[in-house]
N, C-alpha and C. Protein backbone atom coordinates (compact mmCIF):
# COMPACT_ATOMS: atom_id res chain seq x y z
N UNK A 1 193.83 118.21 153.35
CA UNK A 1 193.98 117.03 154.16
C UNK A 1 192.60 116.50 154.54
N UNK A 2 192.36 115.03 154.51
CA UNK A 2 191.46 114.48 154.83
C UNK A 2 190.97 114.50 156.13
N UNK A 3 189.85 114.55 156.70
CA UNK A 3 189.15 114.30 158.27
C UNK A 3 189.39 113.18 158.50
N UNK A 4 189.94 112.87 159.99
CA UNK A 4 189.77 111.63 160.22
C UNK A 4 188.45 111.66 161.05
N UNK A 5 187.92 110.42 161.15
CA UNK A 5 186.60 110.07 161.45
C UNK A 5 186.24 109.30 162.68
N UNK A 6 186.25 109.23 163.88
CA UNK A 6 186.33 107.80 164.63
C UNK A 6 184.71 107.57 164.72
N UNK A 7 184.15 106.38 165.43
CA UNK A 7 182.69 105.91 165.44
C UNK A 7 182.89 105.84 167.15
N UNK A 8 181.33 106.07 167.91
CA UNK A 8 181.67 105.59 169.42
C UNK A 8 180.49 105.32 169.79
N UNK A 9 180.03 105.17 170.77
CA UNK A 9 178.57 104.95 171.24
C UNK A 9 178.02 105.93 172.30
N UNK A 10 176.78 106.64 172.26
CA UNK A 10 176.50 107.71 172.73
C UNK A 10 176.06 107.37 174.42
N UNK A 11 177.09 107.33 175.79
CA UNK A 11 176.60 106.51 176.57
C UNK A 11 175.79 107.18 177.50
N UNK A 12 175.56 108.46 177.67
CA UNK A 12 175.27 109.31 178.29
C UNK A 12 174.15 111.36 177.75
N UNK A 13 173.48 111.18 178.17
CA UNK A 13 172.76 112.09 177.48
C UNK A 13 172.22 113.64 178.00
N UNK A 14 172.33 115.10 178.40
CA UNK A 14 171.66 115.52 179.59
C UNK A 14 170.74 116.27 178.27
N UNK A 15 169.29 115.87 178.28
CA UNK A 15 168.47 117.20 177.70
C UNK A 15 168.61 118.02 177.83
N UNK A 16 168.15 118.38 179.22
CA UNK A 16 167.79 119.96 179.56
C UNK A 16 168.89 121.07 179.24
N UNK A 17 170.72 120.36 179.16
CA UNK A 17 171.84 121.31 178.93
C UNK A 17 172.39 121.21 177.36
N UNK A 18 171.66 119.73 176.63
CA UNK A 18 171.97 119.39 175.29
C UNK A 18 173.38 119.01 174.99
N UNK A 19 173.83 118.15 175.83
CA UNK A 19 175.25 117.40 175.52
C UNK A 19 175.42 116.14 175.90
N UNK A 20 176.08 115.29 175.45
CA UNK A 20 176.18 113.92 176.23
C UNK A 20 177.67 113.66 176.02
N UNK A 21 177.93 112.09 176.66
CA UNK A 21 179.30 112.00 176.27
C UNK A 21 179.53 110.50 175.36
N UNK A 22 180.09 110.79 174.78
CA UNK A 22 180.41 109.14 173.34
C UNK A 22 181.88 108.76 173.96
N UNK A 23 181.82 107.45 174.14
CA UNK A 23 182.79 106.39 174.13
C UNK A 23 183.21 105.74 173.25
N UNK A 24 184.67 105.75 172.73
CA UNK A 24 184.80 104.78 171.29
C UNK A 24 185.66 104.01 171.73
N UNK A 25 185.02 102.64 171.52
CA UNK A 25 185.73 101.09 171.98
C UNK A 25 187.19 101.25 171.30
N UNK A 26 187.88 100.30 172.30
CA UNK A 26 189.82 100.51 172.25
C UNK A 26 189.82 99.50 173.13
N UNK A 27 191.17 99.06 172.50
CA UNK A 27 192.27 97.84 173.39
C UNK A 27 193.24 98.79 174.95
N UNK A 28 192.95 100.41 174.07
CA UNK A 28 193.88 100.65 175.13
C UNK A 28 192.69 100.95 176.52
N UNK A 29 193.72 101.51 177.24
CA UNK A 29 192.90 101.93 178.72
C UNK A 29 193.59 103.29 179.15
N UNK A 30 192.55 104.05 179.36
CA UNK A 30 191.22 104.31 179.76
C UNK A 30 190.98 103.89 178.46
N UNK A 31 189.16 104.02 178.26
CA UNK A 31 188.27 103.79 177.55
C UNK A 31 188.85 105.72 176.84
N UNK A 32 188.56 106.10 175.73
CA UNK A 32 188.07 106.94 174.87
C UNK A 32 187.16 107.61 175.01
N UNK A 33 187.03 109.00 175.77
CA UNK A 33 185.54 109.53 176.04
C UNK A 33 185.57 110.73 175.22
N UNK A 34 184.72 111.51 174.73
CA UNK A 34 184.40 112.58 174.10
C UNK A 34 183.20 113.40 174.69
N UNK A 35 183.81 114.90 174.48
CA UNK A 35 181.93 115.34 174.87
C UNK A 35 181.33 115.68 173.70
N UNK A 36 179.73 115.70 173.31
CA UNK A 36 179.46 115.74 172.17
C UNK A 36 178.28 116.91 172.62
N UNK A 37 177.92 117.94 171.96
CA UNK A 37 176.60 119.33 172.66
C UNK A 37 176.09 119.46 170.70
N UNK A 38 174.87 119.34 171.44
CA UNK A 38 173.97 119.40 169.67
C UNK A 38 174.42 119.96 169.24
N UNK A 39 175.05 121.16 168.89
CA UNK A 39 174.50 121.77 167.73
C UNK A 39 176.47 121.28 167.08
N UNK A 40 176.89 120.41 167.28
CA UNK A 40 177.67 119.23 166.70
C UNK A 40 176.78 117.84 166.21
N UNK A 41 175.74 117.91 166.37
CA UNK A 41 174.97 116.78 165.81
C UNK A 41 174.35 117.27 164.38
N UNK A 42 174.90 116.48 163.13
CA UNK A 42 174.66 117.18 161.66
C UNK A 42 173.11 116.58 161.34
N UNK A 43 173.45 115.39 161.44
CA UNK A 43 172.02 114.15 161.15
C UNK A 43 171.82 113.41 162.32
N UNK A 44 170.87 113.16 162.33
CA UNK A 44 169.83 112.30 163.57
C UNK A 44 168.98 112.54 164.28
N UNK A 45 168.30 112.23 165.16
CA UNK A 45 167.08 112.43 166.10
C UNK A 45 167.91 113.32 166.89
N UNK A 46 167.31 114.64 167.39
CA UNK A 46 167.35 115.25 168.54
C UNK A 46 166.55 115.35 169.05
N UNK A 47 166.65 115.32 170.41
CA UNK A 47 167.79 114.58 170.80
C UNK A 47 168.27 113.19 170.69
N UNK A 48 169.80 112.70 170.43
CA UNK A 48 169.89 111.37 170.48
C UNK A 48 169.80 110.55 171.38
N UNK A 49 169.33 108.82 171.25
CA UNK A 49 169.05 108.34 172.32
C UNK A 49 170.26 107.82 172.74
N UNK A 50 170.37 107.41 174.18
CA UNK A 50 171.51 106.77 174.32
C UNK A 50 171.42 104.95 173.84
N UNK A 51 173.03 105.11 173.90
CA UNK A 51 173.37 103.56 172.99
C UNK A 51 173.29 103.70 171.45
N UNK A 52 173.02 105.19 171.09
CA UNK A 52 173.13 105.31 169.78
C UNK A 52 174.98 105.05 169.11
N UNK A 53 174.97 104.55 167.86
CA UNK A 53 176.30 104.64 167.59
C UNK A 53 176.44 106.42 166.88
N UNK A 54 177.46 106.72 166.85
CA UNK A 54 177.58 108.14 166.51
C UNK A 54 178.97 108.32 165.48
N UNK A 55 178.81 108.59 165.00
CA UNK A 55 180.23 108.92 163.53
C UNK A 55 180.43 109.82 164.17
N UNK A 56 182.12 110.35 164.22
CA UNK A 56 182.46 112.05 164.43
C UNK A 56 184.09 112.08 164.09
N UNK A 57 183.61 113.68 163.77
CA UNK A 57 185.57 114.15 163.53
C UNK A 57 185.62 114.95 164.98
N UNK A 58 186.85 113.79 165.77
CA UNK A 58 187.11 114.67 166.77
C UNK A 58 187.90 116.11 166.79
N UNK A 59 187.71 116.51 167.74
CA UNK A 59 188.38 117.92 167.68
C UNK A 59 189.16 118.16 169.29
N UNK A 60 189.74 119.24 169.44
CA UNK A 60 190.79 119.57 170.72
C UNK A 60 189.72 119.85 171.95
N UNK A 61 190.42 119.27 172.29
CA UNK A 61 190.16 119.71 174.18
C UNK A 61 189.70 121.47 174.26
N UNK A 62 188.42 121.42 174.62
CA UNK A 62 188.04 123.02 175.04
C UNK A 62 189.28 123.95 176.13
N UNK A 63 189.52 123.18 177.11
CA UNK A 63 190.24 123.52 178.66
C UNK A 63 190.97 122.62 178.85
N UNK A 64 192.03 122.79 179.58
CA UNK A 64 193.14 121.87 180.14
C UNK A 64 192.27 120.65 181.67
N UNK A 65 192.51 119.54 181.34
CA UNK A 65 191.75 118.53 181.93
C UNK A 65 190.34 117.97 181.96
N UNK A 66 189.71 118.71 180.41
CA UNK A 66 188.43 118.30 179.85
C UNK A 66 188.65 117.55 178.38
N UNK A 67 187.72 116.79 178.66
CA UNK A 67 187.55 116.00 177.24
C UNK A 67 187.58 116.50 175.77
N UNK A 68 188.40 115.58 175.11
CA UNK A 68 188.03 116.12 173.70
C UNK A 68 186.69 116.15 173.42
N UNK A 69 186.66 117.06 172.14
CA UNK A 69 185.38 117.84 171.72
C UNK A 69 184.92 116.79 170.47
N UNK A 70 183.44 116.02 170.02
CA UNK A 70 183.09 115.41 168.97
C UNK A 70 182.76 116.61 167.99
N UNK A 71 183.40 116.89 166.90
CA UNK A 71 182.96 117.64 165.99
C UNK A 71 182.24 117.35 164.86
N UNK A 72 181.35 117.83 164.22
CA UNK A 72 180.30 117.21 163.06
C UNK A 72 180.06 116.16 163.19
N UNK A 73 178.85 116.19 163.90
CA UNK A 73 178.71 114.32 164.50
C UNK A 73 177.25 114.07 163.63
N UNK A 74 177.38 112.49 163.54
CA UNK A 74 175.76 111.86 162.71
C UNK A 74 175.79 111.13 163.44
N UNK A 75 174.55 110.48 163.99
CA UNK A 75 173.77 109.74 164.88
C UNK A 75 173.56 108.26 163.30
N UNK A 76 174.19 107.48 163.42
CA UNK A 76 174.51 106.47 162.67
C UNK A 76 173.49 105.74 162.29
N UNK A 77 173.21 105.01 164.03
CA UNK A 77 172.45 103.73 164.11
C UNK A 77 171.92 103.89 165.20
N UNK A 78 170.93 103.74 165.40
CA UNK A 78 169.67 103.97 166.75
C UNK A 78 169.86 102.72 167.36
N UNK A 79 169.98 102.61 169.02
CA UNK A 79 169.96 101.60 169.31
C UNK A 79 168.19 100.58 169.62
N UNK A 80 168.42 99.39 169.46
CA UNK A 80 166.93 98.71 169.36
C UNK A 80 166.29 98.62 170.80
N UNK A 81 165.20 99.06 170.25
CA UNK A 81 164.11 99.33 171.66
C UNK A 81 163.83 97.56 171.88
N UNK A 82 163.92 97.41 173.21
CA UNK A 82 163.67 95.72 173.75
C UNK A 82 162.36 95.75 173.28
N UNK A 83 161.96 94.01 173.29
CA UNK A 83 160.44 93.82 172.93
C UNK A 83 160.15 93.25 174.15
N UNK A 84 158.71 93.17 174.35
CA UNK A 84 158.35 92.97 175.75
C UNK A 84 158.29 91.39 175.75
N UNK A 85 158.03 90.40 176.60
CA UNK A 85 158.10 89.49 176.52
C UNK A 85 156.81 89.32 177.23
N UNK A 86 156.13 87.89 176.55
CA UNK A 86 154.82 88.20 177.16
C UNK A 86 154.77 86.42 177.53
N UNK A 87 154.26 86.16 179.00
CA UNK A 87 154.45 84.72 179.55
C UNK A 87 153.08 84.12 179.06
């Protein structure tokens, strides 16, 4: 059987514990949250920045009333650093 795959955006980041959490845009409500901990990150900068987009095969809930788990995740698309604006 094939993986399914969803895409989300990385909105949240903690270094020092190495996990963040990805949101994947939906019509429904709540919003879609996932937790994602490196050593589920296959490809990309580690750490990732936030606003990164992130590919992943989700996976089950660790504990009863915690978030699903992002499994084999790639850091997609880096989000763009602002340019400064100069008067």
């Amino acid at each position: 059987m094939d993986a399914v795959y969803k895409t989300g955006i990385l909105r949240s980041w903690n270094a020092a514990r190495g996990f963040g959490f990805v949101e994947v845009p939906s019509t429904a409500f709540p919003i879609q949250k996932y937790f994602l901990h490196v050593s589920m990150v296959l490809e990309g900068p580690c750490p990732p920045p936030i606003g990164s987009i992130v590919r992943f095969e989700p996976g089950p809930k660790r504990k009863e009333g915690e978030l699903p788990t992002c499994q084999r995740a790639w850091i997609v698309v880096l989000p763009e650093k602002p340019t400064a604006v100069t008067l």
